[in-house]
Protein backbone atom coordinates (compact mmCIF):
# COMPACT_ATOMS: atom_id res chain seq x y z
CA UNK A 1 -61.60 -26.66 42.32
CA UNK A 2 -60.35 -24.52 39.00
CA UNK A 3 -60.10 -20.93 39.41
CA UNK A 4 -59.62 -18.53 36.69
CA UNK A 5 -57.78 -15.17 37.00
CA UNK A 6 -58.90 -11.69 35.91
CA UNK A 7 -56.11 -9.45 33.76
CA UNK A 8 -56.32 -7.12 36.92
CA UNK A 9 -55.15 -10.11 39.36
CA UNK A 10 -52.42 -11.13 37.09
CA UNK A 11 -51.19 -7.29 36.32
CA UNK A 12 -51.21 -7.17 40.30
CA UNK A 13 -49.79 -10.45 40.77
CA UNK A 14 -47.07 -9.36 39.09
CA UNK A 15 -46.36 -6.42 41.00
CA UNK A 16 -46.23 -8.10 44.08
CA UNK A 17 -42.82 -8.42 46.28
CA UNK A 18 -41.74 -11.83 45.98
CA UNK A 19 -42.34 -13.14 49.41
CA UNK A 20 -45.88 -12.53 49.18
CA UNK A 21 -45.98 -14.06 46.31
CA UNK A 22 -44.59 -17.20 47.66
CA UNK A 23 -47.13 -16.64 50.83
CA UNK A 24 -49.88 -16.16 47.76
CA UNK A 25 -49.50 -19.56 46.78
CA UNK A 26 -49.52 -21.49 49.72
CA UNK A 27 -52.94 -19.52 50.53
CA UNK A 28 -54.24 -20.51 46.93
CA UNK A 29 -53.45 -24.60 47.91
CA UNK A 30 -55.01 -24.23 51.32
CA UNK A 31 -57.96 -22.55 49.51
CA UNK A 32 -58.44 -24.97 46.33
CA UNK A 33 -58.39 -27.92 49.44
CA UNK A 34 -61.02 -25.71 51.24
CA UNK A 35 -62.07 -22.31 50.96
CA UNK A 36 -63.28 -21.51 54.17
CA UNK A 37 -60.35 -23.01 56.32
CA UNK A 38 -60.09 -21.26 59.05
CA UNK A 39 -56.37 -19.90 58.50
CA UNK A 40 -57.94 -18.54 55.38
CA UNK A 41 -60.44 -16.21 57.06
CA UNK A 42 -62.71 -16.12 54.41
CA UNK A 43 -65.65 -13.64 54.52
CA UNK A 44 -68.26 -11.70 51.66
CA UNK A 45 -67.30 -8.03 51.50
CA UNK A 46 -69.98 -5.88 51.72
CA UNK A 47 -72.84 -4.83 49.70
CA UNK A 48 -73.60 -8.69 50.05
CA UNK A 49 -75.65 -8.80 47.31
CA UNK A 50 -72.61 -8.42 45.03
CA UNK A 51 -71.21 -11.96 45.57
CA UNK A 52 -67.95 -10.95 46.50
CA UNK A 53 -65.33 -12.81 49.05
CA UNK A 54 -61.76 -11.96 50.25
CA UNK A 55 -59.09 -14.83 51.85
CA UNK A 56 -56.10 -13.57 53.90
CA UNK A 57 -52.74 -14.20 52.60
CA UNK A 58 -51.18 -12.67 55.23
CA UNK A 59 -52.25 -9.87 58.08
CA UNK A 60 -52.29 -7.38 55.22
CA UNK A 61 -52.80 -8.82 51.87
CA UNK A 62 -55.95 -10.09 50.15
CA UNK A 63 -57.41 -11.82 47.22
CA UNK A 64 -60.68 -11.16 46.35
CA UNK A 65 -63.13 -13.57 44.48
CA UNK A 66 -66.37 -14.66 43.24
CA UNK A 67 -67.82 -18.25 43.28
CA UNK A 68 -68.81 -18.63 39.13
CA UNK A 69 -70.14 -22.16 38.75
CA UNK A 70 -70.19 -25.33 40.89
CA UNK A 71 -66.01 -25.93 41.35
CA UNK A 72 -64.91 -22.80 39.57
CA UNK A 73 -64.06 -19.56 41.14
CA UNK A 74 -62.86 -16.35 39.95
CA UNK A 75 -60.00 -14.39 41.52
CA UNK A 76 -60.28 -10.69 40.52
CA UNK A 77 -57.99 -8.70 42.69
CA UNK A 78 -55.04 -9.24 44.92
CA UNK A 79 -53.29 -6.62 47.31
CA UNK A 80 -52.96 -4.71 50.59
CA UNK A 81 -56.18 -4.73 52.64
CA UNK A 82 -55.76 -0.54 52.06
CA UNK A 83 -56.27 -0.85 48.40
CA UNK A 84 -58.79 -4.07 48.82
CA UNK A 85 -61.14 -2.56 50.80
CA UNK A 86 -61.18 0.60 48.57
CA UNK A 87 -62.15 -0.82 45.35
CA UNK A 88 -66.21 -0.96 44.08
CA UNK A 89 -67.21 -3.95 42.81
């Protein structure tokens, strides 16, 4: 699976503290293997019409994303599940 990045989920990326960071990656392996493992927790956000899915890195941060094409996906945010769940899509 190739996933492409947004500017917004590098800029945030890069403001993360470093352990989640590390955590981050780990998630992103797990989720290029599979990305509905069950550790992952994987689930469309609401309006579901919008195409848009969040994966747990941890109990409180997120990356959301959109399935693009056939093995490509789009990560377009990463942070708390505060700030996630805040944001319009």
């Amino acid at each position: 699976m190739k996933i492409d990045y947004t500017n917004k989920f590098e800029r945030k990326y890069a403001e993360l503290p470093k352990q989640i960071k590390i955590r981050a990656e780990k998630q992103e392996k797990l989720f290029k293997d599979n990305p509905f493992h069950p550790s992952l927790h994987t689930e469309k956000l609401s309006p579901k019409f919008k195409d848009v899915w969040s994966f747990r890195i941890d109990k409180n941060y997120r990356i959301i994303f959109r399935f693009v094409e056939n093995d490509t996906v789009l990560f377009l945010n990463i942070g708390s599940h505060d700030y996630i769940y805040r944001i319009k899509f």
